[in-house]
C-alpha atoms as a PDB file:
ATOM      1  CA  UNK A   1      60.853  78.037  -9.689  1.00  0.00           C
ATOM      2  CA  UNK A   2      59.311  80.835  -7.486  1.00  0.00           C
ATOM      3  CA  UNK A   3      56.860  82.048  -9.557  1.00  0.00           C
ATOM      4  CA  UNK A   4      53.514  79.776  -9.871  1.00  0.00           C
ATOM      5  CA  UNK A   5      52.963  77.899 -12.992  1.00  0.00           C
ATOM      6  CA  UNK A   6      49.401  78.257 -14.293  1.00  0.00           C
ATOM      7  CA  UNK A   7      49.191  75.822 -17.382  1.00  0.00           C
ATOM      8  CA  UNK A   8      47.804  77.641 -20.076  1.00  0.00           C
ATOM      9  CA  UNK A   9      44.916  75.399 -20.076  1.00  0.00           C
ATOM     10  CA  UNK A  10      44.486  76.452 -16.757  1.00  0.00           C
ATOM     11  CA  UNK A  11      41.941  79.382 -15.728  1.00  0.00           C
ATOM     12  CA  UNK A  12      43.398  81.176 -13.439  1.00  0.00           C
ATOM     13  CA  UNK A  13      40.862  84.747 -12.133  1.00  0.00           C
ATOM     14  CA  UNK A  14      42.878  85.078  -9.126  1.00  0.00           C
ATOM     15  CA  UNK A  15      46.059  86.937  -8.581  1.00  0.00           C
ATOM     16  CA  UNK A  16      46.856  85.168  -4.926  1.00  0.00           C
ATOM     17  CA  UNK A  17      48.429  82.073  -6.191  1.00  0.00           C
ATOM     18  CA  UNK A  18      51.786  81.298  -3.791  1.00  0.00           C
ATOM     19  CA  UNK A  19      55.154  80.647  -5.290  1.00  0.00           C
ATOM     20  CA  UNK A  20      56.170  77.304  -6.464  1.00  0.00           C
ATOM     21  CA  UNK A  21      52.224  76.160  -6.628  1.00  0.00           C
ATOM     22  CA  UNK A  22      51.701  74.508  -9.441  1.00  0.00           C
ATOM     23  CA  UNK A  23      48.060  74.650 -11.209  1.00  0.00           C
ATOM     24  CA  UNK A  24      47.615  72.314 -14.111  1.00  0.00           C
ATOM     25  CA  UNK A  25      45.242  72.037 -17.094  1.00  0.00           C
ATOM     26  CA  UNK A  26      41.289  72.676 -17.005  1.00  0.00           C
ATOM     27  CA  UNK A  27      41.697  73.714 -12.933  1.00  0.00           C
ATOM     28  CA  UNK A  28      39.377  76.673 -12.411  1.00  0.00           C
ATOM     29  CA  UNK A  29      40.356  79.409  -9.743  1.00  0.00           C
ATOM     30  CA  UNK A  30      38.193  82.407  -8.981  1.00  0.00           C
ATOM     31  CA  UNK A  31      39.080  85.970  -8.443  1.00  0.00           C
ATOM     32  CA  UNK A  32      38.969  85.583  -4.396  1.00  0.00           C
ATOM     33  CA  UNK A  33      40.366  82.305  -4.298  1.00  0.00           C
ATOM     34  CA  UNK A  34      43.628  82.318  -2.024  1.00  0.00           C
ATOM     35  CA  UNK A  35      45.978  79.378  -2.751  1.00  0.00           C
ATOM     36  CA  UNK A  36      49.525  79.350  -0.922  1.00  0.00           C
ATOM     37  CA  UNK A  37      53.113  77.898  -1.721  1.00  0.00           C
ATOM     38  CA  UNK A  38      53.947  74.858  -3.256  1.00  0.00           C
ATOM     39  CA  UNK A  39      50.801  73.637  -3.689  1.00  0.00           C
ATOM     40  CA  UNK A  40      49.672  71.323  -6.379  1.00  0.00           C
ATOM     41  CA  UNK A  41      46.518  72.200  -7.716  1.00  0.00           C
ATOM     42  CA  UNK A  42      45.786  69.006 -10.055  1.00  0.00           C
ATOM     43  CA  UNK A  43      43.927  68.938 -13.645  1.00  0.00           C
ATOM     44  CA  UNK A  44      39.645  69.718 -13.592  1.00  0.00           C
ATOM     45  CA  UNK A  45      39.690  71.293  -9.941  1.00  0.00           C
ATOM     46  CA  UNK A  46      37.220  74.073  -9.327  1.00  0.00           C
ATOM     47  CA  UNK A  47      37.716  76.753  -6.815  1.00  0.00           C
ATOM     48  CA  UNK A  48      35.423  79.159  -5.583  1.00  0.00           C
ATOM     49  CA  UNK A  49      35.868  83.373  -4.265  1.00  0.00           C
ATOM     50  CA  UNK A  50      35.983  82.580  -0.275  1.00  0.00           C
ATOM     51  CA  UNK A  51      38.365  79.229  -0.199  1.00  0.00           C
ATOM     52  CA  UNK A  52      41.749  79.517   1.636  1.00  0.00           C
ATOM     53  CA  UNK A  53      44.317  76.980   0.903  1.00  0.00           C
ATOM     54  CA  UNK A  54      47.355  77.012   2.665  1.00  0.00           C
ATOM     55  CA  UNK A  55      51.172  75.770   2.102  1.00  0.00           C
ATOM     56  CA  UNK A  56      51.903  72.457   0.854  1.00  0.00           C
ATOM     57  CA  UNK A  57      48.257  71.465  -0.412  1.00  0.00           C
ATOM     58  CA  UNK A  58      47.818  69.055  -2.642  1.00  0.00           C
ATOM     59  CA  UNK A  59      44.443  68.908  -3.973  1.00  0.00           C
ATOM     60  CA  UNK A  60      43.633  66.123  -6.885  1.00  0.00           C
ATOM     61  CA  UNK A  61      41.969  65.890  -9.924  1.00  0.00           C
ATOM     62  CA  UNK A  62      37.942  66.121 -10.043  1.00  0.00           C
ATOM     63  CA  UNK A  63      37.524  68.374  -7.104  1.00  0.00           C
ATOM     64  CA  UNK A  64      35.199  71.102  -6.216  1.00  0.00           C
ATOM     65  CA  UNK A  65      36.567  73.471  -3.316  1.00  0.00           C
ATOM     66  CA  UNK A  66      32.975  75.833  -2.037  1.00  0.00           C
ATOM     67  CA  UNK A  67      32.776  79.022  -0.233  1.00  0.00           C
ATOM     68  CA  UNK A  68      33.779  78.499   3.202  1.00  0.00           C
ATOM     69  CA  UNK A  69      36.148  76.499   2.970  1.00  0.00           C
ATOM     70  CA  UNK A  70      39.256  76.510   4.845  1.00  0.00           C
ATOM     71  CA  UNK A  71      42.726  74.222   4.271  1.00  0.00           C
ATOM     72  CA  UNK A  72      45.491  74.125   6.701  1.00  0.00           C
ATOM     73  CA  UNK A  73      49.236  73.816   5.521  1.00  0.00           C
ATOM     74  CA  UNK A  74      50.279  69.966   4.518  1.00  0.00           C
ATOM     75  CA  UNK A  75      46.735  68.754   3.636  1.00  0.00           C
ATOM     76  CA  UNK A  76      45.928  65.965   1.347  1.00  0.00           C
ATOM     77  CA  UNK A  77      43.030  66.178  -0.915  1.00  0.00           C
ATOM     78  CA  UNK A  78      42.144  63.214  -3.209  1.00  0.00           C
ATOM     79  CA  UNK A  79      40.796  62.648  -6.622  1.00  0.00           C
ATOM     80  CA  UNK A  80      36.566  63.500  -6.470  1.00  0.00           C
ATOM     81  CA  UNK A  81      36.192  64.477  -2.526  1.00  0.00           C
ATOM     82  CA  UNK A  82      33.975  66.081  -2.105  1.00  0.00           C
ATOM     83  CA  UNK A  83      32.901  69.160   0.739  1.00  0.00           C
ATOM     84  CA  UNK A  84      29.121  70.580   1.145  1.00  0.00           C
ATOM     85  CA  UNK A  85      28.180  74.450   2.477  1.00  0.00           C
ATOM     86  CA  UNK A  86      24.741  74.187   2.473  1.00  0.00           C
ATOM     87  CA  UNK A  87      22.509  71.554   4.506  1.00  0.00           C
ATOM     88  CA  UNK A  88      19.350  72.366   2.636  1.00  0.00           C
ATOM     89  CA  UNK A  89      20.234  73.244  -1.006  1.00  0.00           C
ATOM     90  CA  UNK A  90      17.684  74.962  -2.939  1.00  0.00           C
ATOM     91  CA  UNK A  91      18.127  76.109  -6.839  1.00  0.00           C
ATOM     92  CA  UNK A  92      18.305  80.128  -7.174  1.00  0.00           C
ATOM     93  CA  UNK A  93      17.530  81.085  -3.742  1.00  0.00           C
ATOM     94  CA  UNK A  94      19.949  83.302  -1.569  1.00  0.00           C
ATOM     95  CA  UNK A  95      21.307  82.002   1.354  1.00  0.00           C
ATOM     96  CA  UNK A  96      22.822  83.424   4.464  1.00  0.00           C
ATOM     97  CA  UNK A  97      25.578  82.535   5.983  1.00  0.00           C
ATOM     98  CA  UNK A  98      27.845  79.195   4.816  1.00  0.00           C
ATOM     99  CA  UNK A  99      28.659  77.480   7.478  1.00  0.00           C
ATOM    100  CA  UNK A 100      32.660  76.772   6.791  1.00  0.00           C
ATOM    101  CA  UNK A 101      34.777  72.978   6.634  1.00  0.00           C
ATOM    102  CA  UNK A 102      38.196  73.744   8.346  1.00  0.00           C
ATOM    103  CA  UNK A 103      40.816  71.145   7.143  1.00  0.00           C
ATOM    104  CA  UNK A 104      43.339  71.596   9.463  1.00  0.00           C
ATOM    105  CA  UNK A 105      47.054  70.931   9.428  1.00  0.00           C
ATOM    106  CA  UNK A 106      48.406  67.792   7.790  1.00  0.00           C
ATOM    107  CA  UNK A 107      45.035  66.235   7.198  1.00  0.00           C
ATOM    108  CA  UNK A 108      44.009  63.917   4.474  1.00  0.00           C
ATOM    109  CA  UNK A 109      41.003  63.316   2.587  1.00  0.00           C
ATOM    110  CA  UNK A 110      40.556  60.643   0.725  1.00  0.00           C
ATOM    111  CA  UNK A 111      39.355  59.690  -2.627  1.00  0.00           C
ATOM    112  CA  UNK A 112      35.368  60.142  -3.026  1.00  0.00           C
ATOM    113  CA  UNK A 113      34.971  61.036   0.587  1.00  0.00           C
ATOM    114  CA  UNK A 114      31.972  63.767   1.748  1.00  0.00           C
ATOM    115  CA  UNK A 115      32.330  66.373   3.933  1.00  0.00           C
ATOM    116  CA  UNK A 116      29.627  67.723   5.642  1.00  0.00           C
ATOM    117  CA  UNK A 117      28.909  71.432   6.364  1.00  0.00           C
ATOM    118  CA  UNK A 118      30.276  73.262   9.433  1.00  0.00           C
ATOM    119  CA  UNK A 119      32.655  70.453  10.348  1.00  0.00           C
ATOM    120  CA  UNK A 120      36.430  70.364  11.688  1.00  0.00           C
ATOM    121  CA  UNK A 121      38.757  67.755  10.543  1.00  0.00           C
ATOM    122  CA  UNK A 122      41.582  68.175  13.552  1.00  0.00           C
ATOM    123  CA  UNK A 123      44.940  67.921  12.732  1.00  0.00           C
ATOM    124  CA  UNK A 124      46.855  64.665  11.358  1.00  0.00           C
ATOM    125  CA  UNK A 125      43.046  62.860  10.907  1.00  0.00           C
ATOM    126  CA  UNK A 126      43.017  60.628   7.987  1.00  0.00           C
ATOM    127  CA  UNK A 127      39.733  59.935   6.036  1.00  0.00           C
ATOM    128  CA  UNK A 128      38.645  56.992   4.223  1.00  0.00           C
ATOM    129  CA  UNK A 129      38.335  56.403   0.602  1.00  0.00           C
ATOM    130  CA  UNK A 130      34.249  56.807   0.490  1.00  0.00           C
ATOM    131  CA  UNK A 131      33.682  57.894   3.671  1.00  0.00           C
ATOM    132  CA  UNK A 132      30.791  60.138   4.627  1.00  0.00           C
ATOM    133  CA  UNK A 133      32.018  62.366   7.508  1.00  0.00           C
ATOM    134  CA  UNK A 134      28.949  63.814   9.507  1.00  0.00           C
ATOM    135  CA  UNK A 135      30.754  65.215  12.642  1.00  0.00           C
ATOM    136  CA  UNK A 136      34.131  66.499  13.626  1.00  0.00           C
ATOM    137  CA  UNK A 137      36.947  64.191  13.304  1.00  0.00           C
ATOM    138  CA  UNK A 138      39.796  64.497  16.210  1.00  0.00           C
ATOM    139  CA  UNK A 139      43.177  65.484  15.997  1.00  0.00           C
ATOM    140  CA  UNK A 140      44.788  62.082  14.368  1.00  0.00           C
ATOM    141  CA  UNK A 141      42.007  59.843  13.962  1.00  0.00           C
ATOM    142  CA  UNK A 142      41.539  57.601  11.370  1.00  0.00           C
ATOM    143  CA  UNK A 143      37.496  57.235   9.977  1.00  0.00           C
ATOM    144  CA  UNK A 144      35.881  55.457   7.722  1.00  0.00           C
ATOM    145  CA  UNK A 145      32.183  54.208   6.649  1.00  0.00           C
ATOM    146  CA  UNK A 146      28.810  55.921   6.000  1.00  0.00           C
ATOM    147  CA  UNK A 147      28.596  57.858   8.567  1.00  0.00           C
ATOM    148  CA  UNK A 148      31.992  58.232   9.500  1.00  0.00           C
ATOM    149  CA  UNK A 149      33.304  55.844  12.461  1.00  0.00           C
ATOM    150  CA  UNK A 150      36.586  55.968  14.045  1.00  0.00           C
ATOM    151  CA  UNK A 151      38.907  52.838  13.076  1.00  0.00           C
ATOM    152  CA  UNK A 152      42.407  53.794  14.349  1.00  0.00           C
ATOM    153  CA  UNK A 153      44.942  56.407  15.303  1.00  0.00           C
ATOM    154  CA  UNK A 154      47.166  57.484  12.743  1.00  0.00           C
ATOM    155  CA  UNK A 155      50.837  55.728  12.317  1.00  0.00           C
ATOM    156  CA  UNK A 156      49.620  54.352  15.626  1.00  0.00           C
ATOM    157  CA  UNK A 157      50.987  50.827  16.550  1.00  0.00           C
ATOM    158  CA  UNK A 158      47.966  48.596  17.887  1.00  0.00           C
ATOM    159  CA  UNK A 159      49.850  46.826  21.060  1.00  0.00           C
ATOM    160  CA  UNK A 160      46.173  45.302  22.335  1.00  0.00           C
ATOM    161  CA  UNK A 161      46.939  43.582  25.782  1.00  0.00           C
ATOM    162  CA  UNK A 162      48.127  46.965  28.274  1.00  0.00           C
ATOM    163  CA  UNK A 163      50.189  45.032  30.091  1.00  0.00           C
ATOM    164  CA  UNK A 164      52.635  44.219  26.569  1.00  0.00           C
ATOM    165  CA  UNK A 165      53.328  47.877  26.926  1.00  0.00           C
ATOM    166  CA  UNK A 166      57.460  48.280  27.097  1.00  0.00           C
ATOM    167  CA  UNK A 167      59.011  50.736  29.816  1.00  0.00           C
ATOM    168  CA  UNK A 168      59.370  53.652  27.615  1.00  0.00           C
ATOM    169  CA  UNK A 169      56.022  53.443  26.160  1.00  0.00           C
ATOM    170  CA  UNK A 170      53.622  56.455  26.941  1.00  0.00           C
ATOM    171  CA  UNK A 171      51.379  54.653  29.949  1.00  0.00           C
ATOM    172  CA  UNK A 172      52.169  51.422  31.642  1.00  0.00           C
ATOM    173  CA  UNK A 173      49.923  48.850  32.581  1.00  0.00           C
ATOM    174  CA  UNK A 174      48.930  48.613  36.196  1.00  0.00           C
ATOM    175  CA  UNK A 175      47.228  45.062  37.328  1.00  0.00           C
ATOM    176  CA  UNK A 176      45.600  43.729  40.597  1.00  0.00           C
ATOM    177  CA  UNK A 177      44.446  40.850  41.556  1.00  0.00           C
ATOM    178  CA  UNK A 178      41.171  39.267  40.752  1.00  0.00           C
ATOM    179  CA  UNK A 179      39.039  36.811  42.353  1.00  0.00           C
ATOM    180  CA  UNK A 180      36.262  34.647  40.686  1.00  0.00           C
ATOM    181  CA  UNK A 181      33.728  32.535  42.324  1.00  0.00           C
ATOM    182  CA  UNK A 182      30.269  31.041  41.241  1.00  0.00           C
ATOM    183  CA  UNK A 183      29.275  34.852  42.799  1.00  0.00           C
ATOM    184  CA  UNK A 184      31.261  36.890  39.945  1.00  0.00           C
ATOM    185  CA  UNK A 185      34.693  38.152  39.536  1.00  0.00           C
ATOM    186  CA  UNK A 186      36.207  40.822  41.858  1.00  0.00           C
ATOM    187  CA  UNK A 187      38.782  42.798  41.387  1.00  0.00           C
ATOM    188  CA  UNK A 188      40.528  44.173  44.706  1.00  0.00           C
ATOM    189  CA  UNK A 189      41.945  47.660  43.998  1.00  0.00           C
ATOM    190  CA  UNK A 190      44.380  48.553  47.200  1.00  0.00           C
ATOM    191  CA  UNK A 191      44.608  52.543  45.947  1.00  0.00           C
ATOM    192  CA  UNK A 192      47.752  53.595  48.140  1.00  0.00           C
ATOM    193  CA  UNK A 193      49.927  50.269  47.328  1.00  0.00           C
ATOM    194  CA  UNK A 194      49.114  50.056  43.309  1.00  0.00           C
ATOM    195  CA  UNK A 195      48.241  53.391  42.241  1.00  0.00           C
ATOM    196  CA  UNK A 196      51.210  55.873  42.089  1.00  0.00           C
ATOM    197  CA  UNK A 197      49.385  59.286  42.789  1.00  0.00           C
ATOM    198  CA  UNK A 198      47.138  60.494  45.283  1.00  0.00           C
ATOM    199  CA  UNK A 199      43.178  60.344  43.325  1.00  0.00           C
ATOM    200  CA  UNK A 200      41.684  63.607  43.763  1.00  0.00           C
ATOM    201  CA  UNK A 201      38.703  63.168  41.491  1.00  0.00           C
ATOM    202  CA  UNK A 202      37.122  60.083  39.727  1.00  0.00           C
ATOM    203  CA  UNK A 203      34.808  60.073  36.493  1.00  0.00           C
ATOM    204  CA  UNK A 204      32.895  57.416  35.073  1.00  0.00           C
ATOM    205  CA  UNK A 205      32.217  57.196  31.784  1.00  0.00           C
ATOM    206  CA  UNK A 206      29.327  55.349  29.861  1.00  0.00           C
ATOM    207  CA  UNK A 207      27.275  55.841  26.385  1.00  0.00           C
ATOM    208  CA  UNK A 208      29.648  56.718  24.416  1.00  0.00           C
ATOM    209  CA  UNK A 209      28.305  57.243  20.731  1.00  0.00           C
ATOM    210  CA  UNK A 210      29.036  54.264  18.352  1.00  0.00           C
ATOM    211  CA  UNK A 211      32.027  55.644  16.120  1.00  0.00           C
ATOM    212  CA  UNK A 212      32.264  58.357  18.406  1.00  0.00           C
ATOM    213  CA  UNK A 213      35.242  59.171  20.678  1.00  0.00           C
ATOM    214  CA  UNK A 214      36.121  60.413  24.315  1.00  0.00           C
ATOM    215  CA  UNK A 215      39.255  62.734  25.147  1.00  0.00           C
ATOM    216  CA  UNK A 216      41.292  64.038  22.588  1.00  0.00           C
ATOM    217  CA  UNK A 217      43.816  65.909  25.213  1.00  0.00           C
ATOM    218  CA  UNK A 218      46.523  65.911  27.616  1.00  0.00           C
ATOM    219  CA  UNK A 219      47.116  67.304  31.188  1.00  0.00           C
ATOM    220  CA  UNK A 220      49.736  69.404  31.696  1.00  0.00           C
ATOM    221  CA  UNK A 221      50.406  67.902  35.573  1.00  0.00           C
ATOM    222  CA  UNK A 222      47.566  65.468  36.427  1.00  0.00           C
ATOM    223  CA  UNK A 223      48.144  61.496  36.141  1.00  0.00           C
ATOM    224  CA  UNK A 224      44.993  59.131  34.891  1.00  0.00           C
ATOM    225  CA  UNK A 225      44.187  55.619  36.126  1.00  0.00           C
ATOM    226  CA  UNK A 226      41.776  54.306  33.202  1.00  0.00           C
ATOM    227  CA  UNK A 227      39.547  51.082  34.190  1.00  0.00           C
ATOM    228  CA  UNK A 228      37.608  49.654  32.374  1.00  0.00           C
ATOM    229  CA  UNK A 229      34.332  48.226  34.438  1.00  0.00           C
ATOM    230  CA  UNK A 230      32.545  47.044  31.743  1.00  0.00           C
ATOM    231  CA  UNK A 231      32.962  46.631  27.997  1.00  0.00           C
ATOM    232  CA  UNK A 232      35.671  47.300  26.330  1.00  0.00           C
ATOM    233  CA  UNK A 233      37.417  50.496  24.480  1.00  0.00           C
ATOM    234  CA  UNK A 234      40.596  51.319  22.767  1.00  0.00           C
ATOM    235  CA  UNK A 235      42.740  53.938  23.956  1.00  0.00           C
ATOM    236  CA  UNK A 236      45.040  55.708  21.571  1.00  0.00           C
ATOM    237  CA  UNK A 237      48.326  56.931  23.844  1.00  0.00           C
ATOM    238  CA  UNK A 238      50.778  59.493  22.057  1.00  0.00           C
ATOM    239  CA  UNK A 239      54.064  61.409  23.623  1.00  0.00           C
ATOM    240  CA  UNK A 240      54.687  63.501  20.399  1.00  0.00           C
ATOM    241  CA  UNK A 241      57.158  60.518  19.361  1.00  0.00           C
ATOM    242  CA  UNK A 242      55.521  57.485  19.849  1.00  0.00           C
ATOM    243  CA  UNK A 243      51.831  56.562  19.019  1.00  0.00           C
ATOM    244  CA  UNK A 244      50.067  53.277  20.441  1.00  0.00           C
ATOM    245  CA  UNK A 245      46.609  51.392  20.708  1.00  0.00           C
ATOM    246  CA  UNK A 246      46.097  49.384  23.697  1.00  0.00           C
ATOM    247  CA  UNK A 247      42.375  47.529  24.696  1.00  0.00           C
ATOM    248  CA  UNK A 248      40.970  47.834  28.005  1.00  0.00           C
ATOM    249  CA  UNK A 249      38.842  45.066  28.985  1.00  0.00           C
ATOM    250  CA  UNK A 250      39.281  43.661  32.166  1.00  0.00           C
ATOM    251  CA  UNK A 251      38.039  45.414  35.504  1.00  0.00           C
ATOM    252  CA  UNK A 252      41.560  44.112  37.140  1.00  0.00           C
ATOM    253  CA  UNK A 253      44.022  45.682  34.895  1.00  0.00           C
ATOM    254  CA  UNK A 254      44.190  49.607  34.567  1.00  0.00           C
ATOM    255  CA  UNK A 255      46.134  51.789  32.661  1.00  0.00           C
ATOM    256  CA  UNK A 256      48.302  54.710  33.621  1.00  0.00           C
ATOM    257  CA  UNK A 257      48.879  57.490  32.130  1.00  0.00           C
ATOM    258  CA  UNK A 258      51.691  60.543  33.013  1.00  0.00           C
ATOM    259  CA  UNK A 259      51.078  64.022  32.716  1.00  0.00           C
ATOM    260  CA  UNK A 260      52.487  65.589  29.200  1.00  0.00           C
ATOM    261  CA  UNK A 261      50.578  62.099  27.046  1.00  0.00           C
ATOM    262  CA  UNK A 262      47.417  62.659  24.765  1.00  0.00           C
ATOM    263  CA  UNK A 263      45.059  60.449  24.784  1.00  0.00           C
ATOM    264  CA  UNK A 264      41.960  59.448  22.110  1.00  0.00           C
ATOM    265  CA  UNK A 265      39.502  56.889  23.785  1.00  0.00           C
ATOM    266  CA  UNK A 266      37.599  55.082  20.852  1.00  0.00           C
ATOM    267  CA  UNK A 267      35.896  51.567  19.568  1.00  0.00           C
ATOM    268  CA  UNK A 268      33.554  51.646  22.548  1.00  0.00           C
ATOM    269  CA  UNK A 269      31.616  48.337  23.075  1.00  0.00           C
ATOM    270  CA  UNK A 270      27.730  49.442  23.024  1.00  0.00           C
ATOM    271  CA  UNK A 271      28.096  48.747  27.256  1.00  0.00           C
ATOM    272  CA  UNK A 272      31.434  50.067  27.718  1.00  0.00           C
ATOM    273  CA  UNK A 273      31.707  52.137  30.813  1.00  0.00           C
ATOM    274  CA  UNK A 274      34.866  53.634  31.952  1.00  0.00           C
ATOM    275  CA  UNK A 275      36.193  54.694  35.582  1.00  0.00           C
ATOM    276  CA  UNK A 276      39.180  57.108  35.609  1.00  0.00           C
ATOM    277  CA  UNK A 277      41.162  58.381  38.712  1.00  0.00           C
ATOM    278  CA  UNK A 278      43.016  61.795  38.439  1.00  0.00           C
ATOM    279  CA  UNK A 279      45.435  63.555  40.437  1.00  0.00           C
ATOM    280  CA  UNK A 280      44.387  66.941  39.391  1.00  0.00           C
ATOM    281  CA  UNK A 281      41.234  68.893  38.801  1.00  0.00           C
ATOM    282  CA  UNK A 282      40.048  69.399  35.048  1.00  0.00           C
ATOM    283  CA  UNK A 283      40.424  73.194  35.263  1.00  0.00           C
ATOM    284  CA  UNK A 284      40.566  74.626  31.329  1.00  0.00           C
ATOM    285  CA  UNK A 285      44.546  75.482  32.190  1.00  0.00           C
ATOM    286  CA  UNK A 286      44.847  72.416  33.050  1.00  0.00           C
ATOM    287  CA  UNK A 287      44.290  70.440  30.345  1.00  0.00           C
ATOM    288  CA  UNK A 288      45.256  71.161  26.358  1.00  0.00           C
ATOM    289  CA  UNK A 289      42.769  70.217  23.807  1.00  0.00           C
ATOM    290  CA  UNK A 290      44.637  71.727  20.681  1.00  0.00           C
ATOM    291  CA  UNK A 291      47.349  68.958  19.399  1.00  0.00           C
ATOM    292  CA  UNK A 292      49.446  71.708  17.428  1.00  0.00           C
ATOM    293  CA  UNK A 293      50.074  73.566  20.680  1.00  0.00           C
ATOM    294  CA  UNK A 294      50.627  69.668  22.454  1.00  0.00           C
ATOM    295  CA  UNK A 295      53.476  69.037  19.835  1.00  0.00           C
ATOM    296  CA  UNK A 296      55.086  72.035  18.725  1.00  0.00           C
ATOM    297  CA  UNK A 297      54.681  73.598  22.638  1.00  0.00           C
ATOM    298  CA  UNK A 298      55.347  70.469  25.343  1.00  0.00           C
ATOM    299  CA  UNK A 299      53.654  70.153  27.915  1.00  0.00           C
ATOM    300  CA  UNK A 300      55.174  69.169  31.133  1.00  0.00           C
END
C-alpha cells in the first residue's frame, strides 16, 4: 500500500495524510492537520488544524491531538493521553498565542498520561501510564507520578555500586582511600596519582529539585571526575551503544567519565551535593546538549 487508508468511518478534512498511514474508524482529522507516513492513526482520535505528526506515529484510541502540537518521527502515543494548550481555559473567549508540546523523536506517552502546555519531551523519554508531566522531560528519561519524577533511563541497565562497572563500560570507577575515626571519615584525594587528567575547573553541585535532573550532555574533549560529598544521586552513563545506572554515595569513590559519554544525573537525595572536576572549560562548543546530534553525529 502507498496510498493512505481512511476507513470510511473515518472523517478525514485533510488532504496531507502520508502514504501507508493508516486512519481507522470514528478518527477525526481537520483540514490543516498534517499526518506523515506509516502512521497509525487508531479508532475515536481527534485532530485539530495546527498538529504536525511525523513518520512512524502511532497514536491510540481515545485521543485528542490540540493546536500546537508537534510529534517527532517514531513516537508512541497511548490509548486516552492526553496534551493541554491553554494554562487558563476559559469557555468562548479568544486566546493568543498556544503555547506548543513538542514530542520529539522516538518518544512515548503512555496510557492516560497529561501533558502540560509549552513543554518538550526530549528524545527516547518514556512516560508513565498516569503520569502528570509539568516540566520538560530529558532526552531518554523515564517519569512517572503526579507531578512527573524521573525513575530511570531508558533500556538503561541499573549496575548500582561504580566500582562493578566492567572495562568497556562508559566511565570507570575511580576509589581512594578513606579513613574513619571517632572525628568523621576522610577521604584522601592525591589528584596527580588517581585522577587521569589535569582539573582545570571544579563545580559543586547542591539543591537539585526532587524529580528533577542535572546534565543531559556530553563533552566533545573534556573528562569529568563526579564525587559525591554528600547524599547520594544516580548517574545515567550512555556511549550511543551501551546505557547504565550507577549510585554515587561515598565521598571516597568517584566516577570517571571520557569525553564523547552523555550523562543524566537524577534521584537526588534531598542533601545530595555533588563535586565534579573537568579538564576543559564549559564553552557552548564544547559541550552538546541535543542527543540526536550526540548519536547520529559522534562526538570525539
Amino acid at each position: 500500500m502507498t496510498t493512505p487508508f481512511i476507513h470510511p468511518q473515518a472523517i478525514c478534512e485533510t488532504s496531507s495524510v502520508g502514504r501507508n498511514t493508516r486512519v481507522w474508524a470514528f478518527a477525526h482529522l481537520l483540514p490543516g492537520a498534517r499526518v506523515g507516513a506509516d502512521c497509525n492513526i487508531c479508532d475515536g482520535v481527534f485532530i485539530e488544524n495546527d498538529v504536525v505528526l511525523g513518520d512512524r506515529v502511532t497514536v491510540k484510541c481515545g485521543v485528542q491531538l490540540w493546536d500546537g502540537l508537534r510529534v517527532e518521527d517514531d513516537v508512541f502515543i497511548g490509548p486516552n493521553a492526553t496534551f493541554t494548550n491553554d494554562l487558563y481555559p476559559r469557555s468562548r473567549k479568544p486566546r493568543g498565542a498556544l503555547p506548543p508540546i513538542l514530542i520529539c523523536r522516538g518518544a512515548s506517552i503512555g496510557a492516560n498520561a497529561t501533558v502540560l502546555p509549552g513543554l518538550r519531551i526530549g528524545p527516547g523519554a518514556l512516560v508513565g501510564a498516569g503520569t502528570i508531566v509539568t516540566q520538560d522531560v530529558p532526552a531518554n528519561a523515564v517519569v512517572a507520578g503526579n507531578p512527573a519524577r524521573i525513575v530511570g533511563y531508558a533500556d538503561a541497565r541499573e549496575i548500582g555500586d561504580p566500582r562493578d562497572l566492567g572495562g568497556d563500560a562508559p566511565g570507570r570507577a575511580i576509589e581512594v582511600e578513606a579513613f574513619r575515626d571517632s572525628r568523621g571519615r576522610l577521604a584522601l584525594w592525591p589528584l596527580a596519582a588517581a585522577v587521569p587528567f589535569i582539573p582545570r575547573q571544579m563545580y559543586i553541585v547542591d539543591g537539585a529539585p526532587d524529580g528533577g535532573a542535572r546534565g543531559g550532555g556530553a563533552y566533545r574533549r573534556s573528562h569529568q571526575l563526579l564525587v559525591a560529598t554528600k547524599g547520594a544521586m544516580r548517574v545515567a552513563l550512555d556511549d550511543g551503544s551501551a546505557r547504565i545506572i550507577v549510585t554515587l554515595s561515598e565521598t571516597n569513590i568517584g566516577l570517571h567519565i571520557s569525553p564523547g559519554i552523555w550523562t543524566l544525573q537524577f534521584g537526588h537525595t534531598t542533601d545530595a551535593a555533588l563535586l565534579v572536576l573537568a579538564s576543559g572549560t564549559n564553552l557552548p562548543e564544547e559541550r552538546v546538549t541535543d542527543y540526536i546530534e550526540f548519536s547520529v553525529g559522534g562526538l570525539v
